[in-house]
Protein backbone atom coordinates (compact mmCIF):
# COMPACT_ATOMS: atom_id res chain seq x y z
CA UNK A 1 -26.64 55.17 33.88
CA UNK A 2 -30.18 53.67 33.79
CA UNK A 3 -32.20 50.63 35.62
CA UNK A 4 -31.70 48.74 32.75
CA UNK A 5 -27.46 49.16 32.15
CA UNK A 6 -27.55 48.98 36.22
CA UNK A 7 -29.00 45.49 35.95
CA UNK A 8 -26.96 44.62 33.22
CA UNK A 9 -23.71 45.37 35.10
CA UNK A 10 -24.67 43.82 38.26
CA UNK A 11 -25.58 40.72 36.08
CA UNK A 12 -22.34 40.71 34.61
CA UNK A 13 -20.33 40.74 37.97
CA UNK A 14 -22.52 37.98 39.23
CA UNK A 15 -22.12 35.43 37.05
CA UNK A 16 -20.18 32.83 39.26
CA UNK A 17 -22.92 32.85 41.22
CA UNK A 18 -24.88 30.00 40.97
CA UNK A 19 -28.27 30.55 38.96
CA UNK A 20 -30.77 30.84 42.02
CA UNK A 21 -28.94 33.06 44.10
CA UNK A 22 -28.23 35.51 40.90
CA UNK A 23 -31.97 35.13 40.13
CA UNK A 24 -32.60 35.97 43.78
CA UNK A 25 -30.02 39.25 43.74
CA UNK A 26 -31.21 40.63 40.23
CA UNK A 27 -35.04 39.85 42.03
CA UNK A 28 -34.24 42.12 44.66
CA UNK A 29 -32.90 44.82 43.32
CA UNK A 30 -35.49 44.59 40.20
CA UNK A 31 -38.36 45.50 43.06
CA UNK A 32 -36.41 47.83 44.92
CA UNK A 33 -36.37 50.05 41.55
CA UNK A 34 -39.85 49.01 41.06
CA UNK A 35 -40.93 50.37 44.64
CA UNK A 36 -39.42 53.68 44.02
CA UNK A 37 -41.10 54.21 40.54
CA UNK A 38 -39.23 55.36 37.46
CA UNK A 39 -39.14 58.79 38.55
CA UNK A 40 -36.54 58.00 41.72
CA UNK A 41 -34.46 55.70 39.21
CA UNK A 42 -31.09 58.23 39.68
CA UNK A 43 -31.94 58.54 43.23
CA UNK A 44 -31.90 54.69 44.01
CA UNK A 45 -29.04 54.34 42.27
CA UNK A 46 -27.19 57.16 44.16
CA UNK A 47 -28.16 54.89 47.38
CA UNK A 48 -27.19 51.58 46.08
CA UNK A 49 -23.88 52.72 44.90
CA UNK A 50 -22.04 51.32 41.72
CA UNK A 51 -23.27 48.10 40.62
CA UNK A 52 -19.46 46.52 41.10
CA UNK A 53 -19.81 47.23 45.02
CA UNK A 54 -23.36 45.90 45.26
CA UNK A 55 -22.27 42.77 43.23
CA UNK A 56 -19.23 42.67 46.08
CA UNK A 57 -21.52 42.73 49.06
CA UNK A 58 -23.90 39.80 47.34
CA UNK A 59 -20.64 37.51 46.71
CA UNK A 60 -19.54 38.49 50.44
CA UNK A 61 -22.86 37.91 51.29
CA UNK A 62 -23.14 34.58 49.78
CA UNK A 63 -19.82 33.36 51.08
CA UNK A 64 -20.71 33.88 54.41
CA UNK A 65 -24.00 31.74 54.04
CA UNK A 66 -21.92 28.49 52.46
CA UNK A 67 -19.57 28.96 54.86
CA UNK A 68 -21.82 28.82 57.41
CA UNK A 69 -23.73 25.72 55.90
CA UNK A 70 -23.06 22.31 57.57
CA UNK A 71 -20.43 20.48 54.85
CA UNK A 72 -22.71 17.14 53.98
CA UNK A 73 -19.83 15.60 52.24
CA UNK A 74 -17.54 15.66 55.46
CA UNK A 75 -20.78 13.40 56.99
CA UNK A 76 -20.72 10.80 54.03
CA UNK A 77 -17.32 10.84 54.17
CA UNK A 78 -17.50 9.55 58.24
CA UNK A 79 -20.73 7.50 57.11
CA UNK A 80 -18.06 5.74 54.58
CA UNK A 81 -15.38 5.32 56.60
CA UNK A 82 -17.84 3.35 59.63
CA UNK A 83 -19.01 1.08 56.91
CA UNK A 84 -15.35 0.43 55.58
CA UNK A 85 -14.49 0.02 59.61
CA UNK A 86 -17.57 -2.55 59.86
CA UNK A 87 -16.81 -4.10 56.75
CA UNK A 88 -13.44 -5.21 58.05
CA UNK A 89 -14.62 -6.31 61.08
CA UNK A 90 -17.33 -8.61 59.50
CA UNK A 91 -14.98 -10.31 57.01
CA UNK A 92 -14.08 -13.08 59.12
CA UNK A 93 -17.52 -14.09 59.29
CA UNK A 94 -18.95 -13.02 55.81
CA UNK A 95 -16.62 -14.02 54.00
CA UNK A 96 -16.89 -18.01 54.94
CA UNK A 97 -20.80 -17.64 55.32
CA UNK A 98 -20.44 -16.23 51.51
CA UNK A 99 -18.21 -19.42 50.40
CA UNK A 100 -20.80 -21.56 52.23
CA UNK A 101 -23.50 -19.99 49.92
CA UNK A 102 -21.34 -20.18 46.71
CA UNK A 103 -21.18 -23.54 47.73
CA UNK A 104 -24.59 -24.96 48.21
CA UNK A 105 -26.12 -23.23 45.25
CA UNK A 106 -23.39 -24.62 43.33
CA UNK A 107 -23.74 -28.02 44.45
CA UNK A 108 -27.84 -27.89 44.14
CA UNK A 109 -26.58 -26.40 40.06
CA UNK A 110 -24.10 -29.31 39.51
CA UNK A 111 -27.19 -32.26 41.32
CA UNK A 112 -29.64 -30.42 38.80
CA UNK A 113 -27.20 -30.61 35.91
CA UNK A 114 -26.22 -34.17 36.96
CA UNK A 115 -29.84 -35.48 37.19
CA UNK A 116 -31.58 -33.79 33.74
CA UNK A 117 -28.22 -35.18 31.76
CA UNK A 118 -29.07 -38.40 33.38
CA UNK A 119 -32.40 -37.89 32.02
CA UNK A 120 -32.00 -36.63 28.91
CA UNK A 121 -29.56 -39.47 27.86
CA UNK A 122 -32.47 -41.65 29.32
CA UNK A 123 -34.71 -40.47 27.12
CA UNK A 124 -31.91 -40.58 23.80
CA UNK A 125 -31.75 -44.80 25.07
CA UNK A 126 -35.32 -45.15 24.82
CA UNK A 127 -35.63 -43.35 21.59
CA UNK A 128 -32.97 -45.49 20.51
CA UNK A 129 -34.10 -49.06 21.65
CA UNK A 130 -37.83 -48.17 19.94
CA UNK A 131 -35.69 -47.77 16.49
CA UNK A 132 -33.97 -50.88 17.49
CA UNK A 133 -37.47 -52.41 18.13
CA UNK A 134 -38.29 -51.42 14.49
CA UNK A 135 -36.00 -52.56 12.73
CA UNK A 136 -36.18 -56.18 14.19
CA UNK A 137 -39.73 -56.14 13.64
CA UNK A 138 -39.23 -55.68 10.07
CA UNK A 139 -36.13 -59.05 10.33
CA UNK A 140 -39.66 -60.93 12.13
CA UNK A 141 -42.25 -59.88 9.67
CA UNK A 142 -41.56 -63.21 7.50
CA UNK A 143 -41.76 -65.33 10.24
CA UNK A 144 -44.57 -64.32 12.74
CA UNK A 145 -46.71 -61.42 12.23
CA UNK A 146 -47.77 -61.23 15.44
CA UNK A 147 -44.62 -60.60 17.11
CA UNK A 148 -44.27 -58.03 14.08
CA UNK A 149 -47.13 -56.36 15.51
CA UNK A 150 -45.63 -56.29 19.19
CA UNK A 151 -42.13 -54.83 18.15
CA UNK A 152 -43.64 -52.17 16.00
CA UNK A 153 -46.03 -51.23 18.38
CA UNK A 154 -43.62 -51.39 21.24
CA UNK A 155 -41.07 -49.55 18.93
CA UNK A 156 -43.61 -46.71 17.73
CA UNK A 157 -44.17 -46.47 22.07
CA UNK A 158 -40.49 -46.32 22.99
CA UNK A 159 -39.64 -43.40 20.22
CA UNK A 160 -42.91 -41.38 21.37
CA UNK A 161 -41.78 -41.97 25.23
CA UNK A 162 -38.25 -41.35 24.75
CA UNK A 163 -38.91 -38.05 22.52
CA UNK A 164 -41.10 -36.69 25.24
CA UNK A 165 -38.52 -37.45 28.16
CA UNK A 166 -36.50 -35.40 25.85
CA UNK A 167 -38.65 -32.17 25.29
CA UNK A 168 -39.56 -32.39 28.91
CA UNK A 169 -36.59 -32.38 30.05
CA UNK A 170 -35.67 -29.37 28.35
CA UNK A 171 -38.16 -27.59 28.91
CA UNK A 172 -37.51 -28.25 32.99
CA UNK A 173 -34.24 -27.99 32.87
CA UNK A 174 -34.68 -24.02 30.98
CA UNK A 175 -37.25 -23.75 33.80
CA UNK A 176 -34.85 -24.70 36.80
CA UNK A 177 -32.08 -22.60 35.64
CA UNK A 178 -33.88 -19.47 35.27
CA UNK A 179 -35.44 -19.98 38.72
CA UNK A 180 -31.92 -20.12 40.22
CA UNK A 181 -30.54 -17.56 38.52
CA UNK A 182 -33.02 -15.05 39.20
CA UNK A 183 -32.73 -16.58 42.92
CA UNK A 184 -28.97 -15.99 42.62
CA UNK A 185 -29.17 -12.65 41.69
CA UNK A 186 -31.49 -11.55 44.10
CA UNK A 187 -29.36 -12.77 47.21
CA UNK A 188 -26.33 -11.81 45.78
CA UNK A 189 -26.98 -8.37 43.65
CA UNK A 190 -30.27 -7.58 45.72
CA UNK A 191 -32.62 -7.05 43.00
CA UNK A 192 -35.63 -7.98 44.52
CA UNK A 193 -38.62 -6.75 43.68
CA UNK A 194 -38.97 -3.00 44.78
């Protein structure tokens, strides 16, 4: 047996070893040929003994270190159970301050929704009286042209009013609704701005 099948075989017994601490074994043993050139190759393998009992003492080796290594998952698994503990203890109080919070922003949604309806159907009555204004001053036109003047004009003005209560009301109201529910999710998901 050469370096090379030595390698090979002590490669092959080490695979469950996870990648590093292979690379680390095979590293070892790669120099410890290398030190003792290629004309002591039987000799260090006379003194390292069959590549199945130096694979044996790495594995023991390795055992020993993770056993040894403090077990993080038995410390998340206390870190969980305190916050499970606390969240118990806090649900008398965060749950009703949470209800209180559904609450409000509902009630500020439903005022919001309340008031641009309002003002949106506003704006449709205007819209619609100038159209009404129209059409009498075409009934009027006969009999005094200058109150056919006036109804027009005050007709044309109602439309053009009511049509831009209506666009601006959209437009707010697409406004006011994004702002809350980019508000809402940031109290209630927590994704603010990192």
């Amino acid at each position: 047996m050469d370096r090379i099948e030595y390698i090979r075989r002590l490669k092959k017994r080490l695979d469950k070893l996870p990648s590093e601490e292979l690379d680390n074994a095979v590293r070892y043993y790669e120099e410890y040929f290398d030190e003792a050139g290629p004309e002591n190759e039987q000799k260090v393998i006379d003194e390292l003994g069959t590549p199945e009992k130096a694979a044996s003492m790495i594995r023991v080796e390795y055992a020993v270190r993770d056993i040894e290594k403090p077990d993080v998952s038995a410390k998340k698994s206390i870190k969980t159970i305190f916050i499970v503990i606390l969240a118990i203890f806090a649900s008398p109080i965060a749950i009703p301050i949470a209800i209180a919070v559904f609450s409000v922003v509902m009630s500020v949604v439903i005022t919001l929704l309340s008031v641009f309806f309002a003002l949106f159907v506003a704006g449709i009555a205007i819209a619609a009286a100038g159209l009404v204004f129209l059409i009498a001053a075409i009934f009027v036109i006969v009999q005094s042209p200058a109150t056919f003047i006036f109804f027009t004009g005050f007709g044309l003005v109602s439309i053009a009013v009511g049509a831009a209560m209506i666009i601006g009301i959209v437009f707010i109201s697409k406004i006011c609704f994004v702002f809350i529910a980019n508000m809402v999710s940031k109290l209630v998901l927590g994704r603010g701005n990192k």
